[in-house]
Protein backbone atom coordinates (compact mmCIF):
# COMPACT_ATOMS: atom_id res chain seq x y z
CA UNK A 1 -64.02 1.83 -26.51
CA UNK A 2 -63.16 0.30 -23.00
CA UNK A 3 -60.48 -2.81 -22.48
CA UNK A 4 -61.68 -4.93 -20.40
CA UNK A 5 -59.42 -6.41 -17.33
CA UNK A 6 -59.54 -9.87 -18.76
CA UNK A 7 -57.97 -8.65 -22.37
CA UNK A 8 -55.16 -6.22 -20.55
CA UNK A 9 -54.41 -9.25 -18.19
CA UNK A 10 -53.24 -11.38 -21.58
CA UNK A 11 -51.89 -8.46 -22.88
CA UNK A 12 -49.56 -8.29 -19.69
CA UNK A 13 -49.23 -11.96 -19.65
CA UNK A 14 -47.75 -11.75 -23.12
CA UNK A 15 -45.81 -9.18 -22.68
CA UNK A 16 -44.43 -9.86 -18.73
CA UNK A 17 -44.72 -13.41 -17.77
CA UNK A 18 -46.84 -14.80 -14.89
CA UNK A 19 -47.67 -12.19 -11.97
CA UNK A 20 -45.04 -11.02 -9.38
CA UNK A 21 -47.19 -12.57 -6.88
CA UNK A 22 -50.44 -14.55 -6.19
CA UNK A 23 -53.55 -12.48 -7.86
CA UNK A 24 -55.72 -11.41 -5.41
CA UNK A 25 -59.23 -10.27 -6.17
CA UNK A 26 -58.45 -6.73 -6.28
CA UNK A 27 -55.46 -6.85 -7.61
CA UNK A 28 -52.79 -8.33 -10.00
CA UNK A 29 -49.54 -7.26 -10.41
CA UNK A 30 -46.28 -7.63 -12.64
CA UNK A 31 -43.06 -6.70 -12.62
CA UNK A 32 -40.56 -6.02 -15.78
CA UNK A 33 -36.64 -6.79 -16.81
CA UNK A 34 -35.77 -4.41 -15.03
CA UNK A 35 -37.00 -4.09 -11.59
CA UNK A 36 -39.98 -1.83 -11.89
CA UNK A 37 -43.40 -2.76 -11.28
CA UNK A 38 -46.74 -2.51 -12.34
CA UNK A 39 -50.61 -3.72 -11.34
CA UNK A 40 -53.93 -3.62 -12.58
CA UNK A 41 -56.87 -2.71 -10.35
CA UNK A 42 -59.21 -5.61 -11.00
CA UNK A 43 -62.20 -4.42 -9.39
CA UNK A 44 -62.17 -0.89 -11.60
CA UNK A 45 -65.07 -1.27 -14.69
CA UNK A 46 -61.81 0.24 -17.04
CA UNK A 47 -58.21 -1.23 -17.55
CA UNK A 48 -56.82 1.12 -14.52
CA UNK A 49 -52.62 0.78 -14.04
CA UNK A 50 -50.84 1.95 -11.12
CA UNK A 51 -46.78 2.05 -12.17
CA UNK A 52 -43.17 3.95 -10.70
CA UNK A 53 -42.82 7.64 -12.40
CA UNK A 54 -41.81 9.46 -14.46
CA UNK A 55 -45.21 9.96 -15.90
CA UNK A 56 -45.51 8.66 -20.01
CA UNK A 57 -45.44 11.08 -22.61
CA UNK A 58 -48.45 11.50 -24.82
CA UNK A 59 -49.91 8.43 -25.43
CA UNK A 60 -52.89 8.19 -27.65
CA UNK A 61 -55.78 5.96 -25.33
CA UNK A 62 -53.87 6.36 -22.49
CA UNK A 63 -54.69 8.63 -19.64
CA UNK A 64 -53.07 9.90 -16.90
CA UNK A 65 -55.63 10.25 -13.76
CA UNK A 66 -55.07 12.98 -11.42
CA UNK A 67 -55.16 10.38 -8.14
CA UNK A 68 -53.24 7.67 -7.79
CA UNK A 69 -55.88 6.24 -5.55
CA UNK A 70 -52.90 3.80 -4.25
CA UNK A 71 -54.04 3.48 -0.51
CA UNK A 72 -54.85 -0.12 -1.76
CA UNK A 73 -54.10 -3.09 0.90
CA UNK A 74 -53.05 -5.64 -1.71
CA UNK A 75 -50.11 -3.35 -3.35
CA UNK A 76 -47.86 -6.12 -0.97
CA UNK A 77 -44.56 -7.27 -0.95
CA UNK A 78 -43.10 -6.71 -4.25
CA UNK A 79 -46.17 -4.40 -5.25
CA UNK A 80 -45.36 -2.33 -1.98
CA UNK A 81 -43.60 0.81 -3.81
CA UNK A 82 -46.62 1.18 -5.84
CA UNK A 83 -47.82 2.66 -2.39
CA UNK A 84 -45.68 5.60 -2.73
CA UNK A 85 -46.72 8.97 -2.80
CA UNK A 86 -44.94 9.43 -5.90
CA UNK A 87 -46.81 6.72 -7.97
CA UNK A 88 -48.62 7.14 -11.01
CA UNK A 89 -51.76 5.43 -12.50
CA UNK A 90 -53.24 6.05 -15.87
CA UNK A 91 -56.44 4.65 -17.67
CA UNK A 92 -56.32 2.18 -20.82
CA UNK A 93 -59.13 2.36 -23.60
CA UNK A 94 -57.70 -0.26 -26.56
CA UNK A 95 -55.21 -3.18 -26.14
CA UNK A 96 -53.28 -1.25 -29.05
CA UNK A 97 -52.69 1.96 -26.35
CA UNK A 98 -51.44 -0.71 -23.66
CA UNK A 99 -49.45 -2.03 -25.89
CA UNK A 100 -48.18 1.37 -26.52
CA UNK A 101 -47.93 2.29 -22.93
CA UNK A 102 -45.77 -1.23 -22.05
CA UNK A 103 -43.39 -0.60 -25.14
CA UNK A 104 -42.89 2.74 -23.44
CA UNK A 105 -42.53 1.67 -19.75
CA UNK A 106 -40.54 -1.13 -20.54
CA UNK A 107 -38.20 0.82 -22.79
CA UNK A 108 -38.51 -1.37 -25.86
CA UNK A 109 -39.97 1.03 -28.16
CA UNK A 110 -38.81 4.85 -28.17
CA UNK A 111 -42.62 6.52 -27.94
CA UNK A 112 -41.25 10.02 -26.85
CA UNK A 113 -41.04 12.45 -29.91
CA UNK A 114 -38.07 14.02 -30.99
CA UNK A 115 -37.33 17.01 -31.81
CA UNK A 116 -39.26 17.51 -35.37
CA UNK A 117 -41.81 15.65 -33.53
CA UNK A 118 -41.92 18.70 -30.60
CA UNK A 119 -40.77 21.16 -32.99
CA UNK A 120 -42.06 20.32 -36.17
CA UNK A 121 -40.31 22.39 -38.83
CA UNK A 122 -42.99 22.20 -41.43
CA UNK A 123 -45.39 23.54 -39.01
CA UNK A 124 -44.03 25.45 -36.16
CA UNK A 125 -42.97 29.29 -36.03
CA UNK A 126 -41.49 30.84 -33.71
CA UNK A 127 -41.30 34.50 -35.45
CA UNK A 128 -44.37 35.76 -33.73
CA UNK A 129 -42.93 33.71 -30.31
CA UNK A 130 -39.82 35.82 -31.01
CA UNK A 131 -41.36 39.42 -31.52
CA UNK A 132 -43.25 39.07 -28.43
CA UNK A 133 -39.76 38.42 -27.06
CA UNK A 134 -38.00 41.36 -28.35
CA UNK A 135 -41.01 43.07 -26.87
CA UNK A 136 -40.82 42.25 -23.23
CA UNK A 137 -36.93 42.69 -23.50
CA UNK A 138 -37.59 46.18 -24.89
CA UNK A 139 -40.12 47.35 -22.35
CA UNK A 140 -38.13 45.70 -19.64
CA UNK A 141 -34.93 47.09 -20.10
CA UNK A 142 -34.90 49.70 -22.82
CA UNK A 143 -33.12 48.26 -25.25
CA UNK A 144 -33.83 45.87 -27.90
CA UNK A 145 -32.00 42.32 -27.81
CA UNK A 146 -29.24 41.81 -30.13
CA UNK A 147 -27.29 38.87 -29.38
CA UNK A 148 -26.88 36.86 -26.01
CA UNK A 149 -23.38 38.88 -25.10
CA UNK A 150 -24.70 42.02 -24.26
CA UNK A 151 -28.14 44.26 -22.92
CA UNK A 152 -30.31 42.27 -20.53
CA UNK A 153 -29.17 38.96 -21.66
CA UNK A 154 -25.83 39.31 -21.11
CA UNK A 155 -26.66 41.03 -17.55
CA UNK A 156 -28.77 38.19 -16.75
CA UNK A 157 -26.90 35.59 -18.44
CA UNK A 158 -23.87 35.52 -18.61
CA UNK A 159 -22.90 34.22 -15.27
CA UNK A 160 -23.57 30.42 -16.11
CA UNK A 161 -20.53 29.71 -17.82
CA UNK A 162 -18.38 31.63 -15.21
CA UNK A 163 -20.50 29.40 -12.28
CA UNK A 164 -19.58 26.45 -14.29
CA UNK A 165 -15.75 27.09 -14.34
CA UNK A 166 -15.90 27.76 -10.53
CA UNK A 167 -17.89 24.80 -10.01
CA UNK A 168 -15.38 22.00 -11.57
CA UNK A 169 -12.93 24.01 -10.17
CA UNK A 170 -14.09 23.16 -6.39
CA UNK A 171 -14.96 19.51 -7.96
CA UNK A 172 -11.61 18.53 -8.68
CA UNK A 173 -12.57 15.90 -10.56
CA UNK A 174 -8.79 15.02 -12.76
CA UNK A 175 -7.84 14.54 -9.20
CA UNK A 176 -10.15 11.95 -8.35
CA UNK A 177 -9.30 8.04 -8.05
CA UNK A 178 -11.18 5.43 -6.83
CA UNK A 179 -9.76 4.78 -3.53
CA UNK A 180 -11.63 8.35 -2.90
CA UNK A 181 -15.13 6.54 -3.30
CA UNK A 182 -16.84 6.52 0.62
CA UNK A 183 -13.81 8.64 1.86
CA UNK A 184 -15.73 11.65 1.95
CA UNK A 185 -13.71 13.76 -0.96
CA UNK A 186 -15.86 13.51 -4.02
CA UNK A 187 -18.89 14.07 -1.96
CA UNK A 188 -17.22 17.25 -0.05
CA UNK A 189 -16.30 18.78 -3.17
CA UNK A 190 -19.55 18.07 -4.92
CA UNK A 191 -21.17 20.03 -1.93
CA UNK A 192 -18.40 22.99 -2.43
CA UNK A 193 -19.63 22.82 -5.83
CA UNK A 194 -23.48 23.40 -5.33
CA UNK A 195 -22.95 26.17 -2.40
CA UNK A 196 -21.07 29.14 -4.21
CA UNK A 197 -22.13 32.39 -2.96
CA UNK A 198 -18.79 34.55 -3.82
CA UNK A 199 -19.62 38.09 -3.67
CA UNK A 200 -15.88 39.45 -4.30
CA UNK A 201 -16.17 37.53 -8.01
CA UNK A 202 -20.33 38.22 -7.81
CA UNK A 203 -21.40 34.89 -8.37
CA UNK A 204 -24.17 32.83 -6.92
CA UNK A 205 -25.45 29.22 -7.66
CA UNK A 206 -29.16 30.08 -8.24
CA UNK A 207 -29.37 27.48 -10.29
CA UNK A 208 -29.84 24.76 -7.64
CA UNK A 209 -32.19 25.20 -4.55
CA UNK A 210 -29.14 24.55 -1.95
CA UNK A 211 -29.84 27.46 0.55
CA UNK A 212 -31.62 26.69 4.19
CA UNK A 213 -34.12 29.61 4.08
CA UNK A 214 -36.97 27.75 4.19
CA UNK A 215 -35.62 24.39 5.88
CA UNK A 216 -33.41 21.76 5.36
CA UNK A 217 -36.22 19.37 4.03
CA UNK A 218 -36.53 21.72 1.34
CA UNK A 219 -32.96 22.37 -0.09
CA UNK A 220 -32.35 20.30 -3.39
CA UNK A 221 -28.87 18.68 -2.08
CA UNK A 222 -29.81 17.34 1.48
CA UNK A 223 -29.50 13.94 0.57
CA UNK A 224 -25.76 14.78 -0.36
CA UNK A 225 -25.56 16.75 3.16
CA UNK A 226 -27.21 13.55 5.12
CA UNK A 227 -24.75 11.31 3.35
CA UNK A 228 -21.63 13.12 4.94
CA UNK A 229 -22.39 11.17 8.25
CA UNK A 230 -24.29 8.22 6.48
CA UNK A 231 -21.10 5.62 5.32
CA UNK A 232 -23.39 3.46 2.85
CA UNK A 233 -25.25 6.19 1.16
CA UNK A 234 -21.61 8.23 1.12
CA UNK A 235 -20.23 5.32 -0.63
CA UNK A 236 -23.28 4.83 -3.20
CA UNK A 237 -23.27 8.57 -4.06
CA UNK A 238 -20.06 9.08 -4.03
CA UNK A 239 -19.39 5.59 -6.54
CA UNK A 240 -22.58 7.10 -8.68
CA UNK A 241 -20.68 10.40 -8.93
CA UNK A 242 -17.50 8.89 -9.83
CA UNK A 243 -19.04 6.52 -12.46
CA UNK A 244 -20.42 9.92 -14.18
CA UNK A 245 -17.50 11.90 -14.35
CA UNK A 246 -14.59 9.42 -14.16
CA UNK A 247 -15.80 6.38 -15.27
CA UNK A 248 -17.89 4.59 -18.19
CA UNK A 249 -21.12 4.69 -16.01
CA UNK A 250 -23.71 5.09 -18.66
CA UNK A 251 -25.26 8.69 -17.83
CA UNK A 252 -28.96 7.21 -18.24
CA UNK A 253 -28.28 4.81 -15.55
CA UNK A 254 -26.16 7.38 -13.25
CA UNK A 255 -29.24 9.69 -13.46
CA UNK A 256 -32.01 7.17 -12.48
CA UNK A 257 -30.06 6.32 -9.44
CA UNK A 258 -29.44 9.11 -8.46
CA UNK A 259 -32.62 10.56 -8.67
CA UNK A 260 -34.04 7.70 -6.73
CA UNK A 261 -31.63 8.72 -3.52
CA UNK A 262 -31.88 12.39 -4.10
CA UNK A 263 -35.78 12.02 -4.08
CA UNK A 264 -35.93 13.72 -8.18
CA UNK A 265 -34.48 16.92 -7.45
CA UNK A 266 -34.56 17.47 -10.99
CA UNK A 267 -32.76 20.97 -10.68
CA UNK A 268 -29.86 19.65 -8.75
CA UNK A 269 -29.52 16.40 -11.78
CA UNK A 270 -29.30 18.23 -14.29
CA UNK A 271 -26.67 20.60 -12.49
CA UNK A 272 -24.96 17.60 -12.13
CA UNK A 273 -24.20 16.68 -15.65
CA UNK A 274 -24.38 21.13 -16.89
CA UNK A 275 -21.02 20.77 -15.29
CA UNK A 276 -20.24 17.59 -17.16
CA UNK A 277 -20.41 18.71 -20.49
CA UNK A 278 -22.31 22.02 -21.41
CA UNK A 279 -22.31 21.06 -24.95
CA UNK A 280 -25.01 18.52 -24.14
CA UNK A 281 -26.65 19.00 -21.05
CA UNK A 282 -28.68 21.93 -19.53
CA UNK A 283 -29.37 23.20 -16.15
CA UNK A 284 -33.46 23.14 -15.46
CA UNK A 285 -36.08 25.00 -13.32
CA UNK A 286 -38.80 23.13 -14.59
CA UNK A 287 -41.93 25.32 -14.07
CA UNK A 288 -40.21 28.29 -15.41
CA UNK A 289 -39.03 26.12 -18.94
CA UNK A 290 -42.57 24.87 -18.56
CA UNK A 291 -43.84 28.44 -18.98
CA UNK A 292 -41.69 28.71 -22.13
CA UNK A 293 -42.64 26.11 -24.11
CA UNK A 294 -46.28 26.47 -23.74
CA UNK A 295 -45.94 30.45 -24.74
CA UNK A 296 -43.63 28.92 -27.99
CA UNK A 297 -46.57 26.62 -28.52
CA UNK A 298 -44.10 23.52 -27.61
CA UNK A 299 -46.22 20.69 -26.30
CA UNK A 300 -43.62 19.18 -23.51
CA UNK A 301 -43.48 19.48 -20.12
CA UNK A 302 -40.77 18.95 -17.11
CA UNK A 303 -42.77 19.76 -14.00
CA UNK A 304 -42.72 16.52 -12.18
CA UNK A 305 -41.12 14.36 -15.04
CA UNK A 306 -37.59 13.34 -13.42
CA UNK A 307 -36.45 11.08 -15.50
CA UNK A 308 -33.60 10.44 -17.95
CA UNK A 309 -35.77 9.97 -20.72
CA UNK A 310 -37.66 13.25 -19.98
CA UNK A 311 -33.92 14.90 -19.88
CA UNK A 312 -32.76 13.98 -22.92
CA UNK A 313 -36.39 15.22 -24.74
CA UNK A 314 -35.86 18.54 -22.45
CA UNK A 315 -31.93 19.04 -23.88
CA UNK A 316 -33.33 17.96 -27.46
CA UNK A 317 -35.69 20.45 -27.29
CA UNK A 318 -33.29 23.00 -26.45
CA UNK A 319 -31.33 21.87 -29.76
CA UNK A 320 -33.91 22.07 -31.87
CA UNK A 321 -34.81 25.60 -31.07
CA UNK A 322 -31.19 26.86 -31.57
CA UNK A 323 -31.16 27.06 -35.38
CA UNK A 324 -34.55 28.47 -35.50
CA UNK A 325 -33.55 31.52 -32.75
CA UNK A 326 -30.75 31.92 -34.97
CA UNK A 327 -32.69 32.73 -38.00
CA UNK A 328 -35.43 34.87 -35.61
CA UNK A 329 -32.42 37.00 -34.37
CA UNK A 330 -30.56 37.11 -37.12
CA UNK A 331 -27.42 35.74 -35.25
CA UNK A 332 -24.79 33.85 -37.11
CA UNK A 333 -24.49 30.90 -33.95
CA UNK A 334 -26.17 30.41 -31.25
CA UNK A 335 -25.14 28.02 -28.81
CA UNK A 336 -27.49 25.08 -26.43
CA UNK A 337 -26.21 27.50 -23.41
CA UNK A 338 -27.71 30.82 -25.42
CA UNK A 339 -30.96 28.47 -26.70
CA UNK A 340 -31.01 27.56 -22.72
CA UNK A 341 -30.98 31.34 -22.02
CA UNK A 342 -33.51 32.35 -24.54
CA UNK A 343 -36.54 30.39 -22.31
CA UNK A 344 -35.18 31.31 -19.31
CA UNK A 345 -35.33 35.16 -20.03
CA UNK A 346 -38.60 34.51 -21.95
CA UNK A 347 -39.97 32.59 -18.78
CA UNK A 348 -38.83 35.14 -16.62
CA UNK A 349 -40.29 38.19 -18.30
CA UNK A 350 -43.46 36.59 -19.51
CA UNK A 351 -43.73 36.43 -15.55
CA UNK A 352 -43.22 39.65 -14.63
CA UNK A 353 -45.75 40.77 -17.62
CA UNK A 354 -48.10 38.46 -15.77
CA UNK A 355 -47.82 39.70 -12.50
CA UNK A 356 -47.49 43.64 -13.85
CA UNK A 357 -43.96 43.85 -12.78
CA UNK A 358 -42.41 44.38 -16.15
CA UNK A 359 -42.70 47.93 -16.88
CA UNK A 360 -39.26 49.67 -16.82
CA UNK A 361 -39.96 52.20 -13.75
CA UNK A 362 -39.15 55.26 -15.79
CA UNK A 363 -42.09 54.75 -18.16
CA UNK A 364 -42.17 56.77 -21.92
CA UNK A 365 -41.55 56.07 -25.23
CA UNK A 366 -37.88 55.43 -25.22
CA UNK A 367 -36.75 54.30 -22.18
CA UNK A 368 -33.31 53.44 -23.82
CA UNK A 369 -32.25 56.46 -23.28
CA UNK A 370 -30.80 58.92 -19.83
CA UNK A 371 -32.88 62.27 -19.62
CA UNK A 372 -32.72 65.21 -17.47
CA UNK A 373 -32.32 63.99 -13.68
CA UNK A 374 -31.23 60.36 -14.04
CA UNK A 375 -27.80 61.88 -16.45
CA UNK A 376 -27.03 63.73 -13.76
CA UNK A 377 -27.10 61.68 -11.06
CA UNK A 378 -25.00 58.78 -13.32
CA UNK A 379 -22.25 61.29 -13.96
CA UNK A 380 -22.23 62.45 -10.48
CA UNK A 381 -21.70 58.53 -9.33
CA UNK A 382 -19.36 58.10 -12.28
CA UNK A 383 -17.40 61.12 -11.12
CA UNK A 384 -17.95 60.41 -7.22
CA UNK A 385 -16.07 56.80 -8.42
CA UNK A 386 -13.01 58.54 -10.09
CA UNK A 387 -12.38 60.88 -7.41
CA UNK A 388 -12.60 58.48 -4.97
CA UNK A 389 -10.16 56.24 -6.22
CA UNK A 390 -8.13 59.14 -7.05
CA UNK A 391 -7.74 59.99 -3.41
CA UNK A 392 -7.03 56.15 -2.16
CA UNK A 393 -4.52 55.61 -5.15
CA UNK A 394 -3.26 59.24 -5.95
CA UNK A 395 -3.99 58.05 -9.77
CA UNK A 396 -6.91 56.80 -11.56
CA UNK A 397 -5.97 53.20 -13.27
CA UNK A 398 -7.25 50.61 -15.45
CA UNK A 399 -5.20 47.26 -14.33
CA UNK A 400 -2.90 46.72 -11.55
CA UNK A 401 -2.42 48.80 -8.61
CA UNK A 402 -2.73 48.93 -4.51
CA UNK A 403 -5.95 50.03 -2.47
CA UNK A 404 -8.90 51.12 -4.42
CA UNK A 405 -8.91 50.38 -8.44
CA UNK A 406 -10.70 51.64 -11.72
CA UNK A 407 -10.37 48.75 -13.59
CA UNK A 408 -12.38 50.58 -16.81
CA UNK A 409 -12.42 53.64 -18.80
CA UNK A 410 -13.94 56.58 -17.97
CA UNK A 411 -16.18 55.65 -20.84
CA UNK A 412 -16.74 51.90 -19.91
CA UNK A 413 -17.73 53.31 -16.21
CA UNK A 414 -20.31 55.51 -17.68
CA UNK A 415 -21.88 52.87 -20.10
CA UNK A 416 -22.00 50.18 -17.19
CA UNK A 417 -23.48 52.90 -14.24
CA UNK A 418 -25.80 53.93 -17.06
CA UNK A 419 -27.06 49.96 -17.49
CA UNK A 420 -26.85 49.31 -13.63
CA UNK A 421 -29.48 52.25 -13.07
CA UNK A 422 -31.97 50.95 -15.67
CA UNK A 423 -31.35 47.45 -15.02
CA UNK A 424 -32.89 48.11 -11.22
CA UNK A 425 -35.42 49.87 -12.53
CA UNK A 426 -34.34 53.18 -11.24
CA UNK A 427 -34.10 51.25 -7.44
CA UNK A 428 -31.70 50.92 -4.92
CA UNK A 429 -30.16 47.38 -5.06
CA UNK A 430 -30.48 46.17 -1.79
CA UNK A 431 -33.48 48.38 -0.41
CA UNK A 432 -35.93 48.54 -3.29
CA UNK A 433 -36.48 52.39 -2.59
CA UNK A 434 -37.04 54.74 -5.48
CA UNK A 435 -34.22 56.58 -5.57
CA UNK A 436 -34.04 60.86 -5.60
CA UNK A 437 -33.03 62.47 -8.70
CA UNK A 438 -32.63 66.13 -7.48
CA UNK A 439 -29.59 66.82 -5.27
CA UNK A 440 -30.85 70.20 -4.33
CA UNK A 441 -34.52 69.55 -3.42
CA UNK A 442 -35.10 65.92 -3.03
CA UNK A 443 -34.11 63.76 -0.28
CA UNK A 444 -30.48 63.60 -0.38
CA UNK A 445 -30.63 60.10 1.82
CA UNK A 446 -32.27 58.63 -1.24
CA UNK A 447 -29.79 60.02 -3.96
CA UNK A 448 -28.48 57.04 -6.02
CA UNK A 449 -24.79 55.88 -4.37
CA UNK A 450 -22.02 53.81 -6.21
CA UNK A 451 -21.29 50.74 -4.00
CA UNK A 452 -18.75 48.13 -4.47
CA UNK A 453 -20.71 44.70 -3.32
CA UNK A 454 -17.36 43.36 -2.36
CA UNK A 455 -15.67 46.32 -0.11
CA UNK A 456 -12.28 44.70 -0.22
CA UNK A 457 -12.85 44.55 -4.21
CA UNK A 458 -12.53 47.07 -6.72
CA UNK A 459 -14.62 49.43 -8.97
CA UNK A 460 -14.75 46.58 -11.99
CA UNK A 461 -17.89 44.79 -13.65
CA UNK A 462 -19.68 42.82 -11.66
CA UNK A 463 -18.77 44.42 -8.61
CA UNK A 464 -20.67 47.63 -8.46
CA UNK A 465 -24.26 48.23 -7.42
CA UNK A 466 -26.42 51.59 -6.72
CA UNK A 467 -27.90 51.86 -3.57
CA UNK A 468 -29.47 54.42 -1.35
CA UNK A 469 -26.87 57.10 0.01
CA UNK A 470 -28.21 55.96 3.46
CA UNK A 471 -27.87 52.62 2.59
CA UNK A 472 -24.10 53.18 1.70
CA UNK A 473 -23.51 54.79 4.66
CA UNK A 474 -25.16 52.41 6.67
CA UNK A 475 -23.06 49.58 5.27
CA UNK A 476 -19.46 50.85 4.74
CA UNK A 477 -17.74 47.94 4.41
CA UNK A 478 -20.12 45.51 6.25
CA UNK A 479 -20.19 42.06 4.23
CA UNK A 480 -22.69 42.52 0.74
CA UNK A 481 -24.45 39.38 2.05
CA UNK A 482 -24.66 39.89 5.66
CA UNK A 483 -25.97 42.90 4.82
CA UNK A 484 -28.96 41.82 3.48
CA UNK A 485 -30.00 38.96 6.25
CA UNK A 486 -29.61 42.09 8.27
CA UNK A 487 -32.11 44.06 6.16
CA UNK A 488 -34.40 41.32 6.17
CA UNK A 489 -34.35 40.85 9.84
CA UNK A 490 -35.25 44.30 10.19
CA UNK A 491 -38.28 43.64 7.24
CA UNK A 492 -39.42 40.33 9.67
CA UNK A 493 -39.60 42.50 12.32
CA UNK A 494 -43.34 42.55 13.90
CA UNK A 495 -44.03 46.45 15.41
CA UNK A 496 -47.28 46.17 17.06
């Protein structure tokens, strides 16, 4: 079946009013209630409609073409930003699938499924989704999964909430009033926010693209960066921001707008509202969630689908697989953060498996446990630890104390070295090199080394790493992170 341009013209007629502006031959266009607009290509043998994004969700009759074909000269005057690069166009077959499509694009009718409707309970099963899970997690770090606070998922994991708490603590928000909006503040401390990269408390915002290694054009917060010098757009954001997290600013509205200025840098909105209430709302890398749903057999996609609308599905989503990991993994709770982690680790190690990076690098049959070379070298790090401290402190402690500090049991130090050398994959940390196991013929340069990534810090979690002996001695107590540019400047280098 094929809907002829006369019949969708009614239909939009009905629906929209008269055109925006004068029909021409080519084209007619309309715009709706509120703001956005819409045209038909009249000379196309099918209904053809070229609209703003985000893209519709399934839609039975209505396709979404893979070229906007927009390069048309009568998208004019109020039709102009159909002449984006970012416009959509999709292909009509029945006036009942326009209708559809308008009751979606014009928000009157909720087309999007819900949850059940993604996840449908009667049909969906995510046990063999889950045991291909507990798979990957076993072959990747030796150990089964048990619960989201401990083995690779805690390793991996657990930094979000602790990035969160930093995060509102550099936003300041209770502090906030509105003669701050387009002074500067709110926008400053929205930057602080998005650009941690503490090594002395080991954590880094990897959840938003903010560093400049591959160009400021490129880095999910410029806008916010331009706007620092820019007095109108540093009063827009900086009123948008307010509105969010001070304000009554409806949050679908506060995210539409700001996607429009911040060009829908989807990981950087939903950062925006993770730190507004993690209860609710998710952080997102969209192609690696992507990968996860289509592996749980979940029929939804993110990947260039910035909207609000597309949000709220994604966090829905999220909620409606947390009862049903729950029962998988036997867990008595399991929170929209640990549902949120779940895909992410899935993502990430269905990846590796792809690429034929997964395998743990000691191979066997039961990599969970330390044999022969690798036991020795752990106790002589854990040992090489104690002594040292011993020597700075005169005493070996577990809280409070000058210079160098144990801030762990012998037996906690042991445990964590133990998970640090199987977590890199028997590797030196900042090097990659395969480290030595035997002190008395191997290469001692490449005999595993406790290092503190933080040299003014202390010998606790999250701020010890094994490197390279060499690689320790090379370093002493140069910055963790300057470290590395240096290392990679050396890696750049061209000798021909």
């Amino acid at each position: 079946m094929t809907l002829s341009i006369q019949e969708s013209e009614k239909i939009l007629q009905s629906k929209l009013g008269q055109p925006t502006i004068t029909p021409t031959d080519k084209v007619i266009g309309f715009t709706t209630p509120i703001g956005k607009v819409l045209a038909v290509h009249r000379e196309a043998a099918e209904t053809r409609i070229w609209f703003e994004p985000p893209a519709p969700p399934t839609i039975e009759g209505v396709r979404l073409m893979d070229s906007p074909s927009n390069g048309n000269s009568n998208l004019v005057g109020p039709l102009l930003p159909l002449t984006a690069s970012t416009t959509l166009r999709v292909e009509v077959e029945s006036s009942e699938s326009l209708v559809r499509f308008l009751d979606w694009y014009l928000g009157e009718k909720s087309v999007s499924r819900s949850p059940l409707g993604i996840i449908p309970h009667t049909e969906f099963d995510l046990n063999s989704a889950y045991q291909h899970f507990q798979d990957l997690v076993e072959e990747k770090s030796g150990h089964p999964f048990k619960d989201f606070n401990e083995g690779l998922a805690a390793v991996w994991e657990n930094y979000k909430p602790r990035l969160r708490e930093r995060a509102l603590e550099l936003l300041n928000t209770p502090n906030w009033s509105e003669d701050d909006i387009g002074s500067g503040v709110i926008l400053n401390q929205m930057i602080a926010a998005i650009e941690i990269q503490e090594s002395s408390s080991n954590l880094d915002n990897n959840l938003v693209f903010w560093q400049n290694r591959f160009g400021h054009a490129n880095r999910d917060h410029k806008v916010l960066l331009e706007a620092v010098t820019d007095p109108k757009l540093k009063h827009e954001i900086e009123d948008l921001l307010f509105g969010l997290y001070r304000g009554d600013l409806e949050d679908g509205v506060a995210f539409d707008r700001l996607s429009e200025l911040t060009g829908g840098k989807y990981p950087l909105l939903a950062y925006f509202y993770f730190l507004k209430d993690m209860d609710r709302f998710m952080p997102i890398q969209p192609t690696g969630f992507d990968r996860a749903f289509r592996e749980l057999g979940i029929d939804f996609t993110t990947l260039r689908q910035c909207s609000w609308e597309n949000y709220v599905m994604y966090n829905q989503t999220l909620e409606g697989l947390r009862p049903m990991i729950a029962v998988a993994a036997d867990l008595e709770n399991v929170r929209l953060i640990d549902a949120h982690s779940f895909c992410w680790i899935f993502s990430t190690l269905l990846k590796q498996e792809t690429t034929g990076v997964l395998e743990n690098s000691k191979g066997g049959n039961d990599q969970g446990r330390i044999l022969g070379g690798s036991e020795k070298t752990i106790v002589a790090m854990c040992l090489s630890i104690e002594n040292t401290v011993r020597n700075s402190n005169g005493q070996t402690v577990e809280r409070t104390s000058k210079n160098k500090e144990l801030r762990m049991t012998s037996a906690q130090l042991e445990k964590l070295m133990t998970s640090l050398y199987h977590l890199q994959e028997g590797r030196c940390a900042l090097t990659g090199l395969i480290f030595s196991e035997d002190a008395t013929n191997g290469d001692k340069n490449l005999l595993p080394s406790p290092d503190r990534i933080d040299s003014n810090g202390h010998y606790e979690e999250g701020n010890l790493q094994i490197v390279c002996q060499f690689i320790n001695f090379w370093k002493s107590d140069t910055d963790n992170e300057e470290f590395k540019r240096l290392l990679m400047l050396v890696r750049d280098m061209d000798f021909r």
